[in-house]
Protein backbone atom coordinates (compact mmCIF):
# COMPACT_ATOMS: atom_id res chain seq x y z
CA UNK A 1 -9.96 20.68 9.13
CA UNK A 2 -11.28 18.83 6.69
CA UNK A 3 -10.95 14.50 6.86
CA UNK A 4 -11.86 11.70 4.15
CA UNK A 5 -13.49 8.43 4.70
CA UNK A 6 -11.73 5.49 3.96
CA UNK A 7 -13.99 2.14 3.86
CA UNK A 8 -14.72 3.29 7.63
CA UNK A 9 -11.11 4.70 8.33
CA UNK A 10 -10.94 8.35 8.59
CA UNK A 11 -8.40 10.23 7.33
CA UNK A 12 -7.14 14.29 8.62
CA UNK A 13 -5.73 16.47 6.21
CA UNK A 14 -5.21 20.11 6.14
CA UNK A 15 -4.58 22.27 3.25
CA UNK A 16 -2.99 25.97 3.31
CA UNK A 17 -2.27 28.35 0.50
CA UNK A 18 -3.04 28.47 -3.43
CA UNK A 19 -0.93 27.43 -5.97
CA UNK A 20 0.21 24.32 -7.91
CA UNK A 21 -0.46 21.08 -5.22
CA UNK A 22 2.36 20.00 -2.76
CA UNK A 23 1.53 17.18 -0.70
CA UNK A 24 3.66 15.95 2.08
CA UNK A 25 4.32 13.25 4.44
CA UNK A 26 5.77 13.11 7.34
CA UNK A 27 7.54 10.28 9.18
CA UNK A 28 6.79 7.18 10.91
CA UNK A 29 5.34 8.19 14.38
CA UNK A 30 6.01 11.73 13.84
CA UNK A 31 2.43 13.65 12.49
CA UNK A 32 1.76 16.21 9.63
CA UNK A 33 2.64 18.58 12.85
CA UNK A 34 5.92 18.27 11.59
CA UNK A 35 5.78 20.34 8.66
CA UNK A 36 4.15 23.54 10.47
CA UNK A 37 7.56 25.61 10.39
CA UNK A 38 7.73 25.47 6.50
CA UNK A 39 3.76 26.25 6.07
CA UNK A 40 4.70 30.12 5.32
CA UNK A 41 7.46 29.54 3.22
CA UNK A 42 6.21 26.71 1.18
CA UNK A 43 2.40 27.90 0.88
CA UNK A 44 3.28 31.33 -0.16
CA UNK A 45 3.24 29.70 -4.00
CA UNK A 46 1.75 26.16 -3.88
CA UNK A 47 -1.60 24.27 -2.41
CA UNK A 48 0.30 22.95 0.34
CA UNK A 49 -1.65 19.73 1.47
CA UNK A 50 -0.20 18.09 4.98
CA UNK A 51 -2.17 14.87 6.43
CA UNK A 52 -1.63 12.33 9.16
CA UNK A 53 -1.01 8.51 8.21
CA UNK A 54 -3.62 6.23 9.55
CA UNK A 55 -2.67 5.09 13.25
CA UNK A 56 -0.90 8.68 13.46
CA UNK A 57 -2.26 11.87 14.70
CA UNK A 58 -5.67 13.17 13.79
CA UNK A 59 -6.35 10.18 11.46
CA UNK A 60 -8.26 7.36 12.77
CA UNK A 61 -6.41 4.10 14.28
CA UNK A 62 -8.11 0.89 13.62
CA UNK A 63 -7.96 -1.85 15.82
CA UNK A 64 -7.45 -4.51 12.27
CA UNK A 65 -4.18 -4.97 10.89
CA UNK A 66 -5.10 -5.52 7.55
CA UNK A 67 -6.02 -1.21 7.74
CA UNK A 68 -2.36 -0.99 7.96
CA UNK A 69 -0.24 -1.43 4.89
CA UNK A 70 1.71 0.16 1.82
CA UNK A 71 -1.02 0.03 -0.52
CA UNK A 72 -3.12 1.38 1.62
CA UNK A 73 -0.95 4.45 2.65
CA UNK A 74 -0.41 5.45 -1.34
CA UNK A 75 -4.20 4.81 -1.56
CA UNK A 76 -4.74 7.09 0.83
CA UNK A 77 -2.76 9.90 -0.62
CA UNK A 78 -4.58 9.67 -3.92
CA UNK A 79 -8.33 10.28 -2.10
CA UNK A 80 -6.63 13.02 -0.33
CA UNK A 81 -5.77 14.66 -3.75
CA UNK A 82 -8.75 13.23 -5.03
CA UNK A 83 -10.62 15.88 -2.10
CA UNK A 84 -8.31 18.86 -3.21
CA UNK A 85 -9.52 18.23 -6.39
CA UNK A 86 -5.58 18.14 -7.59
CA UNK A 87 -5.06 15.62 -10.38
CA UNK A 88 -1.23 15.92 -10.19
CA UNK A 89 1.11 16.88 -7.46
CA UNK A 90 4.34 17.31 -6.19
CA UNK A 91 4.92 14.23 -3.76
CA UNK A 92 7.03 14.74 -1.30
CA UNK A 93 7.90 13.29 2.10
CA UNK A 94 10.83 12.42 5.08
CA UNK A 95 11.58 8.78 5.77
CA UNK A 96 8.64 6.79 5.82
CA UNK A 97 6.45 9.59 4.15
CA UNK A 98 9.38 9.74 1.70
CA UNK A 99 9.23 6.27 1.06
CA UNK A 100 5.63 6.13 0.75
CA UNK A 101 6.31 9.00 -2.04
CA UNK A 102 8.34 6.41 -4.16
CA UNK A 103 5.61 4.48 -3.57
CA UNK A 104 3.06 6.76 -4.72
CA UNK A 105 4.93 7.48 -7.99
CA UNK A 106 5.55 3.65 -8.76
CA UNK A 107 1.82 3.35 -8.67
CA UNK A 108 0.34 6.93 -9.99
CA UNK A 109 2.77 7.73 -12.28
CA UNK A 110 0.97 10.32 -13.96
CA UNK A 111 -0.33 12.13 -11.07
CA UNK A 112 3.53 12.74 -9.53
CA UNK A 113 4.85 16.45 -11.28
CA UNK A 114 7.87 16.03 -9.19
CA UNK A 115 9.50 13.90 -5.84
CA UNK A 116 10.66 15.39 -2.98
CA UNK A 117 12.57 12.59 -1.29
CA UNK A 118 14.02 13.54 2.58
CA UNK A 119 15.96 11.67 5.01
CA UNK A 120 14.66 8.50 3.05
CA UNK A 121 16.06 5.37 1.87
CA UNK A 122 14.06 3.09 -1.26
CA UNK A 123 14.27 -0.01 0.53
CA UNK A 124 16.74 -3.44 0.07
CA UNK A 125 17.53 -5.49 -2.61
CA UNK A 126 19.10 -8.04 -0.21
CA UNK A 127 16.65 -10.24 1.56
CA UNK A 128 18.86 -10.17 4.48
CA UNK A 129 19.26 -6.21 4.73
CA UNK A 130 15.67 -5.89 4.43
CA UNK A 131 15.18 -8.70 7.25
CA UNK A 132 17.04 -6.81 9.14
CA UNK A 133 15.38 -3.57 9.42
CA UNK A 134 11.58 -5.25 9.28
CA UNK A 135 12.87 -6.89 12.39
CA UNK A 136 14.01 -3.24 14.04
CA UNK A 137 9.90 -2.64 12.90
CA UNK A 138 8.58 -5.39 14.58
CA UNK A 139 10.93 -3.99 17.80
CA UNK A 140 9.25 -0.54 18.17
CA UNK A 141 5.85 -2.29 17.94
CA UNK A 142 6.39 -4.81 21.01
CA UNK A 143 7.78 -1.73 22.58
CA UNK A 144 5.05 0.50 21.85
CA UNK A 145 2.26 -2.26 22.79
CA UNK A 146 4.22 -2.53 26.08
CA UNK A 147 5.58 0.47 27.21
CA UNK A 148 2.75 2.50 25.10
CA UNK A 149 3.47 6.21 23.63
CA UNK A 150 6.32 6.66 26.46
CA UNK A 151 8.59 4.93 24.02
CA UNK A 152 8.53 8.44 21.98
CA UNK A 153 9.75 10.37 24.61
CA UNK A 154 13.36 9.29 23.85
CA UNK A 155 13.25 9.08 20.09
CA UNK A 156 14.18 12.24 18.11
CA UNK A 157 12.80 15.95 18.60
CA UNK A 158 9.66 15.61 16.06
CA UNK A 159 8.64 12.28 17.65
CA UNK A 160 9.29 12.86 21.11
CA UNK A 161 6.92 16.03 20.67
CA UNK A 162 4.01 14.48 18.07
CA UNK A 163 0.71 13.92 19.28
CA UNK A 164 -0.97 10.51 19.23
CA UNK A 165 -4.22 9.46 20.33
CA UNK A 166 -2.79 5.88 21.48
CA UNK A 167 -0.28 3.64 20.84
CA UNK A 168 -1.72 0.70 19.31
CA UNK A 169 -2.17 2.40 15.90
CA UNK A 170 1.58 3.12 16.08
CA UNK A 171 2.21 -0.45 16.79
CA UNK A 172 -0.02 -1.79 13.98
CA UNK A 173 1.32 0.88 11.48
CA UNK A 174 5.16 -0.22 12.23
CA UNK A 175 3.96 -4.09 11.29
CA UNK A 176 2.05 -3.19 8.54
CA UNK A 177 3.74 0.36 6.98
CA UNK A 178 7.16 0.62 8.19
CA UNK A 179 8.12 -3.77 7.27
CA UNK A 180 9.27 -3.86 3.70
CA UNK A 181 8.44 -6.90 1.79
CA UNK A 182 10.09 -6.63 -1.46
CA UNK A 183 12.09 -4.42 -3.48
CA UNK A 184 9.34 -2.87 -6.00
CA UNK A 185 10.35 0.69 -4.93
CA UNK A 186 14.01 0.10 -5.15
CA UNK A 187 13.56 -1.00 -9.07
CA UNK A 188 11.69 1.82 -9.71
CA UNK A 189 14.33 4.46 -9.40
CA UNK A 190 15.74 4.01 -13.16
CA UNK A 191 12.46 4.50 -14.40
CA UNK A 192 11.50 7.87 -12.93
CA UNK A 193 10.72 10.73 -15.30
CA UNK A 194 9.87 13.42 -12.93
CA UNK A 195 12.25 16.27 -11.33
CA UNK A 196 13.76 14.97 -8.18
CA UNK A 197 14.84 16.52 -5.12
CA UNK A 198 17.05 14.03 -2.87
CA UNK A 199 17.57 15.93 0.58
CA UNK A 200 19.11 14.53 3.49
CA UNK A 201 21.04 15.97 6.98
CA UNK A 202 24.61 15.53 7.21
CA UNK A 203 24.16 14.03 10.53
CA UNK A 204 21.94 11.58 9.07
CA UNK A 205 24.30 8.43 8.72
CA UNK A 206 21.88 5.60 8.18
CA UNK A 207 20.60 7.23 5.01
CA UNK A 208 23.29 9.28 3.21
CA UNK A 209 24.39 6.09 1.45
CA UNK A 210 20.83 5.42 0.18
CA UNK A 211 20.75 8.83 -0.79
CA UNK A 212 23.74 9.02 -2.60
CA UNK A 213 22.52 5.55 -3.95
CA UNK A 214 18.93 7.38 -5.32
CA UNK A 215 20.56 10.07 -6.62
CA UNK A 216 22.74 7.92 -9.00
CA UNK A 217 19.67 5.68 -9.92
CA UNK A 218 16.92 8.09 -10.41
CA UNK A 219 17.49 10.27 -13.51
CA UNK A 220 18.98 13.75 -13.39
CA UNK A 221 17.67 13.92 -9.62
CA UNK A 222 19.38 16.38 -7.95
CA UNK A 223 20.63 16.03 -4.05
CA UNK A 224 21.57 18.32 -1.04
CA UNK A 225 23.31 17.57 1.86
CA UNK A 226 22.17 19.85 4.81
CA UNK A 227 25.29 20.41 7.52
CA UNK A 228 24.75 20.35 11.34
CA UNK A 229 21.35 18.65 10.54
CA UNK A 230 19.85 14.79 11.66
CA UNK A 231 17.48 12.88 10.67
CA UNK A 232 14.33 15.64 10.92
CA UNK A 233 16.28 17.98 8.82
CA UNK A 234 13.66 20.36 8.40
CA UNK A 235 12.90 20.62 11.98
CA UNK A 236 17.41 21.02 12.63
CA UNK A 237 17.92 23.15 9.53
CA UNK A 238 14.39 24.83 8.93
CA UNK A 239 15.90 28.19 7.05
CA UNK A 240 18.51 25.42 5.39
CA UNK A 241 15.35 23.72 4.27
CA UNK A 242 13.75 26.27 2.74
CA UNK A 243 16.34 27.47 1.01
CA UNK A 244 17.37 23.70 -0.63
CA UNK A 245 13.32 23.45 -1.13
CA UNK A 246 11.94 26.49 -2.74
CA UNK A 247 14.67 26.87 -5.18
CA UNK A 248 13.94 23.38 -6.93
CA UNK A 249 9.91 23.90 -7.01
CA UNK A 250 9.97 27.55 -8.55
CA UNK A 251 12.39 25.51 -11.02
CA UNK A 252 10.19 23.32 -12.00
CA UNK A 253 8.55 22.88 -15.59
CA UNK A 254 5.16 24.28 -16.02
């Protein structure tokens, strides 16, 4: 499978089907493994381009912390579509990789053709809020540098199953990827002009507020709820998925 080279940092992707691009991300701590039940359905009509965040998976895991931040991340999804050869794509990812999507689109604008937002939320307007939940970061990384990948083994079904090479990455991408440090993304919302899918599971409670919150800020986005699935609702509800998912993109505008 084919990788890119990032100032020294190397970076897996994998690419199945033919069609108009789709690139997703997966999750903090989770891999692109994630996506591998929705490769038929969701390759059958689109370049379907899956890749592992740096300190995840296949990608490489530096031992600096400045390899490890937001910029970064959506820098690293544009030399990925750069390799496809795909000037615009749908972006698309769950929780972190969803948030990195918003990310993506705040910076590349023109190269977003829609957002597929999962099981996501755009961040915190209140200095506190956001305190709060860089501090539950900073938590899994002194667990992960101290306990080491055996802290996945409890977390959800797509973590406690993903494939990591070591747990120091993961520990350096949770202080440098998953911390917020303003609320850039947040602000964006009003001002996005793409179709937007808002998915989240039912069973999700930590982020059905912020997606009822990004469907009401981003324009004419469109949201479903998925019942009887969590947090990986693709992995719960994989026909569910689909069926919310392939809808929307045969919708799209040419």
């Amino acid at each position: 499978m084919p990788e890119i080279n990032r100032d020294g940092v190397n970076i897996y992707y994998e690419v199945h089907g033919d069609g108009p691009p789709l690139l997703l991300t997966h999750g903090y701590s989770s891999t692109s493994a994630m996506w591998h039940g929705q490769i038929d359905a969701l390759a059958k009509d689109h370049t379907l381009i899956l890749w592992d965040m740096r300190g995840h998976g296949q990608s490489d895991y530096p031992d600096d912390a400045s390899a490890y931040s937001e910029d970064l991340t959506v820098g690293d999804m544009a030399a990925i579509l750069d390799g496809v050869g795909a000037k615009r794509a749908i972006i698309g990812g769950l929780s972190l990789g969803g948030y990195m999507s918003l990310a993506f689109y705040r910076a590349h604008p023109e190269r977003a053709r829609a957002l597929l937002i999962i099981d996501t939320g755009p961040g915190f307007r209140k200095d506190d809020a956001r305190e709060a939940w860089n501090a539950r970061a900073l938590a899994t990384a002194d667990r992960l540098d101290r306990e080491g990948l055996e802290v996945l083994k409890a977390a959800t079904r797509e973590r406690a199953t993903a494939s990591h090479r070591n747990a120091r990455g993961l520990a350096l991408a949770a202080r440098g990827m998953l911390t917020q440090r303003d609320a850039r993304v947040m602000e964006l919302l009003p001002e996005v002009k793409v179709p937007s899918l808002i998915v989240v599971g039912a069973d999700d409670t930590l982020f059905l507020a912020a997606s009822d919150y990004m469907v009401a800020k981003i324009p004419g986005a469109q949201k479903v709820v998925i019942p009887a699935a969590g947090h990986a609702v693709n992995i719960d509800q994989p026909q569910a998925f689909v069926d919310a998912v392939v809808p929307f993109l045969k919708n799209l505008p040419a």
